[in-house]
Protein backbone atom coordinates (compact mmCIF):
# COMPACT_ATOMS: atom_id res chain seq x y z
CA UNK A 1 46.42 -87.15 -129.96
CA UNK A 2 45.63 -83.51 -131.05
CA UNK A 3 42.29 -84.66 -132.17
CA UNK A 4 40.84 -86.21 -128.79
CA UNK A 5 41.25 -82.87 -127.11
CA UNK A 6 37.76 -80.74 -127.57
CA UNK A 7 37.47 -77.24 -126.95
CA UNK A 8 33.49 -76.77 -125.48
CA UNK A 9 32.27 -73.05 -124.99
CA UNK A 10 29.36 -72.96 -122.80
CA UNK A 11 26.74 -70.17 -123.71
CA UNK A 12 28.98 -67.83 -125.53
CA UNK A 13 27.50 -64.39 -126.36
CA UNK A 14 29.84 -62.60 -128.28
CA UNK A 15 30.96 -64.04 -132.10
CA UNK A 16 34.08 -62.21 -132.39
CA UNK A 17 35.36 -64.34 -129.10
CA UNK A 18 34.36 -67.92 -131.41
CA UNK A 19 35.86 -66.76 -134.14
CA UNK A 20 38.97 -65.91 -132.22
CA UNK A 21 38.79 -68.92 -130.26
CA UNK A 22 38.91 -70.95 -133.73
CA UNK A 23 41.92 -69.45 -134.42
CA UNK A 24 44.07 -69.80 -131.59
CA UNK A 25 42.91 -73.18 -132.02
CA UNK A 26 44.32 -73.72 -135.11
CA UNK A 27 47.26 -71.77 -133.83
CA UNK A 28 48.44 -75.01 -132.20
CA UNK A 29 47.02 -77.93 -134.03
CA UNK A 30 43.51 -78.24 -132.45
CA UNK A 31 40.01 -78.67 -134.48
CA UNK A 32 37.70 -79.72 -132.47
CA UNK A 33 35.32 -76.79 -131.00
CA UNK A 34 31.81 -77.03 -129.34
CA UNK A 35 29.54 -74.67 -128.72
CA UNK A 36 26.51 -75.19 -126.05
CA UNK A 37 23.45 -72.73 -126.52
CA UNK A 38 24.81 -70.28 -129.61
CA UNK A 39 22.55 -67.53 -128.95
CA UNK A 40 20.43 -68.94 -132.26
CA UNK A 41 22.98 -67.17 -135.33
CA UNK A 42 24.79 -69.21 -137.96
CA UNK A 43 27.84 -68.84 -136.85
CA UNK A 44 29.69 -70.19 -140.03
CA UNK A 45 28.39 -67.12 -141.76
CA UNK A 46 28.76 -64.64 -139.20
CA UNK A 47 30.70 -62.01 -140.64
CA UNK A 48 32.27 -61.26 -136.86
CA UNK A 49 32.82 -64.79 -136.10
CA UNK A 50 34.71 -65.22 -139.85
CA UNK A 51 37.14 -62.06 -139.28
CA UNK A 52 38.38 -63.00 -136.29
CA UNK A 53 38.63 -66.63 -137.22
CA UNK A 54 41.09 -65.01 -139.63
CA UNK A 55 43.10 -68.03 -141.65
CA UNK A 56 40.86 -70.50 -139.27
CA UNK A 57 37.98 -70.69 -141.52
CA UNK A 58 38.33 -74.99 -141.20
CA UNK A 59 37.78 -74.75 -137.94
CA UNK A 60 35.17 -72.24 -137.70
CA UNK A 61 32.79 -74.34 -140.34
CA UNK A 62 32.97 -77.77 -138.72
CA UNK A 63 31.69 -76.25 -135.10
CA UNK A 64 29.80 -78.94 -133.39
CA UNK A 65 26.84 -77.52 -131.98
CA UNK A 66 24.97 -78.93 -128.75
CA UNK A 67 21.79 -77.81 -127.28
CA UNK A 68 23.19 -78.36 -123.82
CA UNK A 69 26.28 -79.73 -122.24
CA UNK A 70 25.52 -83.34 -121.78
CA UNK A 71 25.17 -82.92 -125.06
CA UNK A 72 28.44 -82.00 -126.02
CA UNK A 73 30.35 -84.16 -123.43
CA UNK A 74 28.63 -87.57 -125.06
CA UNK A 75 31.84 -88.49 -126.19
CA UNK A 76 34.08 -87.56 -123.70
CA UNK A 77 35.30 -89.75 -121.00
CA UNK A 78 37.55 -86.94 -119.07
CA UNK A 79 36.31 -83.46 -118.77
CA UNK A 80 38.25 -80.16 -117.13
CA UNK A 81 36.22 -76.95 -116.28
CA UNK A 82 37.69 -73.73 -116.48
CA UNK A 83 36.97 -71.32 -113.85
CA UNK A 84 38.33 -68.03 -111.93
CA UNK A 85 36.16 -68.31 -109.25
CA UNK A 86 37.92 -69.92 -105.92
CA UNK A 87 34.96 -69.91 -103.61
CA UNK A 88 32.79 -73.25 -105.67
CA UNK A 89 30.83 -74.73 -103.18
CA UNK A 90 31.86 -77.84 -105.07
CA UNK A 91 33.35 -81.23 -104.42
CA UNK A 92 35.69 -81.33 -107.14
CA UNK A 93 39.69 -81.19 -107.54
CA UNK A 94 41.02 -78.36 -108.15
CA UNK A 95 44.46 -77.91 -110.27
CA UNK A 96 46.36 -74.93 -111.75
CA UNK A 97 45.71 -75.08 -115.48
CA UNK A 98 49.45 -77.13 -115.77
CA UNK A 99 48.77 -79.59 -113.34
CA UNK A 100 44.73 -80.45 -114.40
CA UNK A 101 46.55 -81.05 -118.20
CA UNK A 102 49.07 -83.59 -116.87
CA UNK A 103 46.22 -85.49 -114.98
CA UNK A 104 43.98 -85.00 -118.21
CA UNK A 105 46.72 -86.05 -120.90
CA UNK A 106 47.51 -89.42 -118.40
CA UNK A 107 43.71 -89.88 -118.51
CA UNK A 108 43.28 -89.84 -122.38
CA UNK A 109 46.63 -92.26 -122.74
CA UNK A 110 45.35 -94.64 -120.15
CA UNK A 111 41.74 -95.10 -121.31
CA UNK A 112 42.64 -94.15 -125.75
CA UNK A 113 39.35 -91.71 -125.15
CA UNK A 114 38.54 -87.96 -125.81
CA UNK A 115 39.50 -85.53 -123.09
CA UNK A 116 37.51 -81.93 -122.91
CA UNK A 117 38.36 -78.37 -122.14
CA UNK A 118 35.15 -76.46 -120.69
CA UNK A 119 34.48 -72.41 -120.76
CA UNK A 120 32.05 -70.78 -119.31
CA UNK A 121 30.01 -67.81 -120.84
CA UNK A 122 31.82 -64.11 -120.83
CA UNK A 123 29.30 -62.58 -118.60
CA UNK A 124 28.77 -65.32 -116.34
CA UNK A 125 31.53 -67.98 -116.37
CA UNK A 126 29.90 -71.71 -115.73
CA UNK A 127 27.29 -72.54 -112.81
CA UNK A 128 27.81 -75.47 -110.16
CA UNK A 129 25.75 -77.54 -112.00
CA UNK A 130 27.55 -77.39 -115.31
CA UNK A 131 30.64 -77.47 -113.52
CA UNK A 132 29.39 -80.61 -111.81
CA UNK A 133 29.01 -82.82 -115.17
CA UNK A 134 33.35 -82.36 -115.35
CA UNK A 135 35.89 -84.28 -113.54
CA UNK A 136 37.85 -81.52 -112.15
CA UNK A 137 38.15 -77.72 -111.91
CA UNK A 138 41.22 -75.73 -112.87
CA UNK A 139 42.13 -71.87 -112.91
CA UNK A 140 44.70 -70.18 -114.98
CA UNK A 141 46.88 -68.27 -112.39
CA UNK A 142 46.70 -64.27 -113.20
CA UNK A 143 46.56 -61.33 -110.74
CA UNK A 144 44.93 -61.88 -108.25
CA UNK A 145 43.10 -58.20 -108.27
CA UNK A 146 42.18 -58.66 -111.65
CA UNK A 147 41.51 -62.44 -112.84
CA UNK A 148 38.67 -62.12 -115.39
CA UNK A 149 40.38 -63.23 -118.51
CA UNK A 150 38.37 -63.10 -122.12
CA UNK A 151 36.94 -66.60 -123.16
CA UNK A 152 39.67 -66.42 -126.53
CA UNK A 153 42.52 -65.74 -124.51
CA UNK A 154 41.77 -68.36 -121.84
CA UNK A 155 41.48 -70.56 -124.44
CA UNK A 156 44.59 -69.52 -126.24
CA UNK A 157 46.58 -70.28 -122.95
CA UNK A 158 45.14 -73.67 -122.71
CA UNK A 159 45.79 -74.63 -126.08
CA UNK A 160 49.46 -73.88 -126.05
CA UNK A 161 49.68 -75.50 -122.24
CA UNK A 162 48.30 -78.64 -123.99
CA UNK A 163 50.16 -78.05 -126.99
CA UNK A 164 53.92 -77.77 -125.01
CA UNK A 165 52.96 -81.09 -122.72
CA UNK A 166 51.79 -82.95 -126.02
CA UNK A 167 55.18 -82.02 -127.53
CA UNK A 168 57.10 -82.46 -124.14
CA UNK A 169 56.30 -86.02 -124.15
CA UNK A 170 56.68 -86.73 -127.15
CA UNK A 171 53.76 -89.07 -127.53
CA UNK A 172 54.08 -92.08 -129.89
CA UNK A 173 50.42 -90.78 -131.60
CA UNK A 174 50.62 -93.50 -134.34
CA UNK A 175 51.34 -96.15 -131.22
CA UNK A 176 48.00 -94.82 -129.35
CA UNK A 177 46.01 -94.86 -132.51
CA UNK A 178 46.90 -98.68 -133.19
CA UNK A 179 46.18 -99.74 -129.12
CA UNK A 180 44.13 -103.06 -129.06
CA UNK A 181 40.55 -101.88 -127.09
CA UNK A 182 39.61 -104.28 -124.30
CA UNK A 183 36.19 -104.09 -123.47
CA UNK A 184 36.21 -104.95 -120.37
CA UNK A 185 38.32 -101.73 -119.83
CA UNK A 186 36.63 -99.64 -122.09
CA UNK A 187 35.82 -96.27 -120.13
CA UNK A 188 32.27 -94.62 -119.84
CA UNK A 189 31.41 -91.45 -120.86
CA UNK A 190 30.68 -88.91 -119.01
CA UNK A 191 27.18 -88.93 -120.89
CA UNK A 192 26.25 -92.27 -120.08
CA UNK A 193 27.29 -91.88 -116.26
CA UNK A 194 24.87 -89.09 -116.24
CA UNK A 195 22.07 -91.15 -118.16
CA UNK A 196 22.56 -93.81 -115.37
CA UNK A 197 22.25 -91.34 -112.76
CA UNK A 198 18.78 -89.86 -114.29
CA UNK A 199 17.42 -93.51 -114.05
CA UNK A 200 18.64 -93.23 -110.21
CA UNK A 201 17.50 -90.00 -109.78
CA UNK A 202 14.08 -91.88 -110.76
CA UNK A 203 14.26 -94.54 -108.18
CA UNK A 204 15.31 -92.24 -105.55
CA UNK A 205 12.33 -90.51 -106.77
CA UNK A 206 9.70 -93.82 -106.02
CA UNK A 207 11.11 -94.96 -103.19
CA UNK A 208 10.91 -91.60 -101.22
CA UNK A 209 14.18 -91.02 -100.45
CA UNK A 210 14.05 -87.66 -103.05
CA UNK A 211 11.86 -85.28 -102.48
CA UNK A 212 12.03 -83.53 -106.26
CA UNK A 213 10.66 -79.94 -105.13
CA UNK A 214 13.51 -80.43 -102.27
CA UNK A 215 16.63 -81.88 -103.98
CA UNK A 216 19.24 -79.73 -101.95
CA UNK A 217 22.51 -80.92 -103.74
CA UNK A 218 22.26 -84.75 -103.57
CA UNK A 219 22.17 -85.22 -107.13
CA UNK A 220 24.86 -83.06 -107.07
CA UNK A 221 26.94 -84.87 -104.64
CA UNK A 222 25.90 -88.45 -106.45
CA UNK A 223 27.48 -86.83 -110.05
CA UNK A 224 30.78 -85.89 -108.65
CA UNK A 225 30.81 -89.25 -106.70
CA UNK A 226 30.08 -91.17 -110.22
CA UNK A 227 32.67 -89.26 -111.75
CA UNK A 228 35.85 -89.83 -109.38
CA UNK A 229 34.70 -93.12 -109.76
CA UNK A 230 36.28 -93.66 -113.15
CA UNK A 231 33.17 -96.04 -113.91
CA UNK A 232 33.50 -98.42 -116.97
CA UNK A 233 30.85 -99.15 -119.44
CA UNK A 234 30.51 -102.75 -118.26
CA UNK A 235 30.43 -101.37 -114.91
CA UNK A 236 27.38 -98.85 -115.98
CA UNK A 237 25.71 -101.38 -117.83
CA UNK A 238 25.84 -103.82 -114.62
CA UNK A 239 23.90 -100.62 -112.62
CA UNK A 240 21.43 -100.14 -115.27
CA UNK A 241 20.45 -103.72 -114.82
CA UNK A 242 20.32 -103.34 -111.11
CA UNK A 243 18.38 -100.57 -111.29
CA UNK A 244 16.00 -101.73 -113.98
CA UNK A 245 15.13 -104.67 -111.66
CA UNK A 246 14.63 -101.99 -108.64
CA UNK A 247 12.11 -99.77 -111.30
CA UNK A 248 10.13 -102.92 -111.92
CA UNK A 249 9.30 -104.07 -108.48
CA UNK A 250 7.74 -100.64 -107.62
């Protein structure tokens, strides 16, 4: 169970805040951390990043890095972005952090697939468009004058919600682990919805119904659409014969 949950850190800038972020993740059984866009240093062998990772060290080496955060949701079929910001122009559910675990630890039972946690960057949180590659949008509720939590400690708190539900459950792990795959049930990731939609994007493209220098937000609107859709990968495979068939008549 513990290790479908990934922790992804969009664009962080300071080390000290991965290092720390490795720890509280080992603070309550997690492993599994991304990190989009590092800023270019090694972070293994930063000696920042390796104080505050403290007894984490485990964590801190196996780091998954990803030049960008398709990248790093490839295997994910369920993804949450964190955010403090209420007014997203963005079509998206929005949860407390309690509730967005609940509907992300039924989502990782149901489907036996990874489930992600998304940060945004200390200075800048995450944009609509990263934001629009997730499933769902939740906030961990703080003052309201004051919301602006660092990237470690937001982290922290969502590793010991997930942590307490995981425990409150008490999940049969050894039961989910053994679950007999069915194919025709098997759920898409949220990097192959988003490789069908590029080959959309494409036809939308040729048959004039996208203007690229004037997308507005229907790309936009077409991602979130795809993902409430809970699309399976027979399902996407179906499209991407559909729309091969469309690409080769024009």
């Amino acid at each position: 169970m513990f290790s479908k949950i990934n922790f992804i850190l969009v664009n962080p800038s300071h080390p000290g805040n991965i290092g720390s972020s490795a720890r509280a993740l080992k603070n309550m059984n997690f492993q599994k951390l991304i990190i989009v866009n590092h800023n270019n240093y090694e972070i293994t062998e930063n000696n920042e990043a390796i104080k505050f990772a403290s007894n984490a060290q485990d964590v801190l080496k196996n780091i998954t890095i990803c030049k960008n955060l398709k990248e790093a949701l490839s295997n994910t079929s369920f993804s949450v972005a964190l955010t403090a910001r209420s007014n997203r122009k963005i079509d998206l559910c929005s949860y407390q952090i309690r509730d967005a675990i609940k509907v992300a630890i039924s989502h990782m039972i149901n489907s036996n697939k990874e489930i992600s946690f998304v940060f945004g960057s200390e200075n800048h949180g995450l944009t609509n468009q990263q934001i629009s590659l997730c499933n769902c949008i939740a906030n961990i509720p703080s003052n309201p004058e004051y919301q602006s939590l660092n990237i470690s400690h937001a982290l922290q708190i969502v590793a010991w919600e997930l942590y307490y539900a995981i425990m409150e459950q008490n999940i049969n792990i050894t039961k989910q682990n053994s679950h007999k795959k069915n194919k025709n049930n098997d759920m898409a990731s949220i990097s192959e919805i988003i490789t069908l939609l590029e080959k959309l994007e494409k036809i939308l493209i040729k048959i004039n119904f996208l203007n690229p220098l004037k997308p507005k937000h229907l790309m936009l609107k077409l991602t979130q659409l795809a993902l409430r859709s809970n699309l399976k990968k027979n399902e996407i495979n179906i499209l991407h014969g559909i729309f091969e068939s469309i690409i080769n008549r024009y």
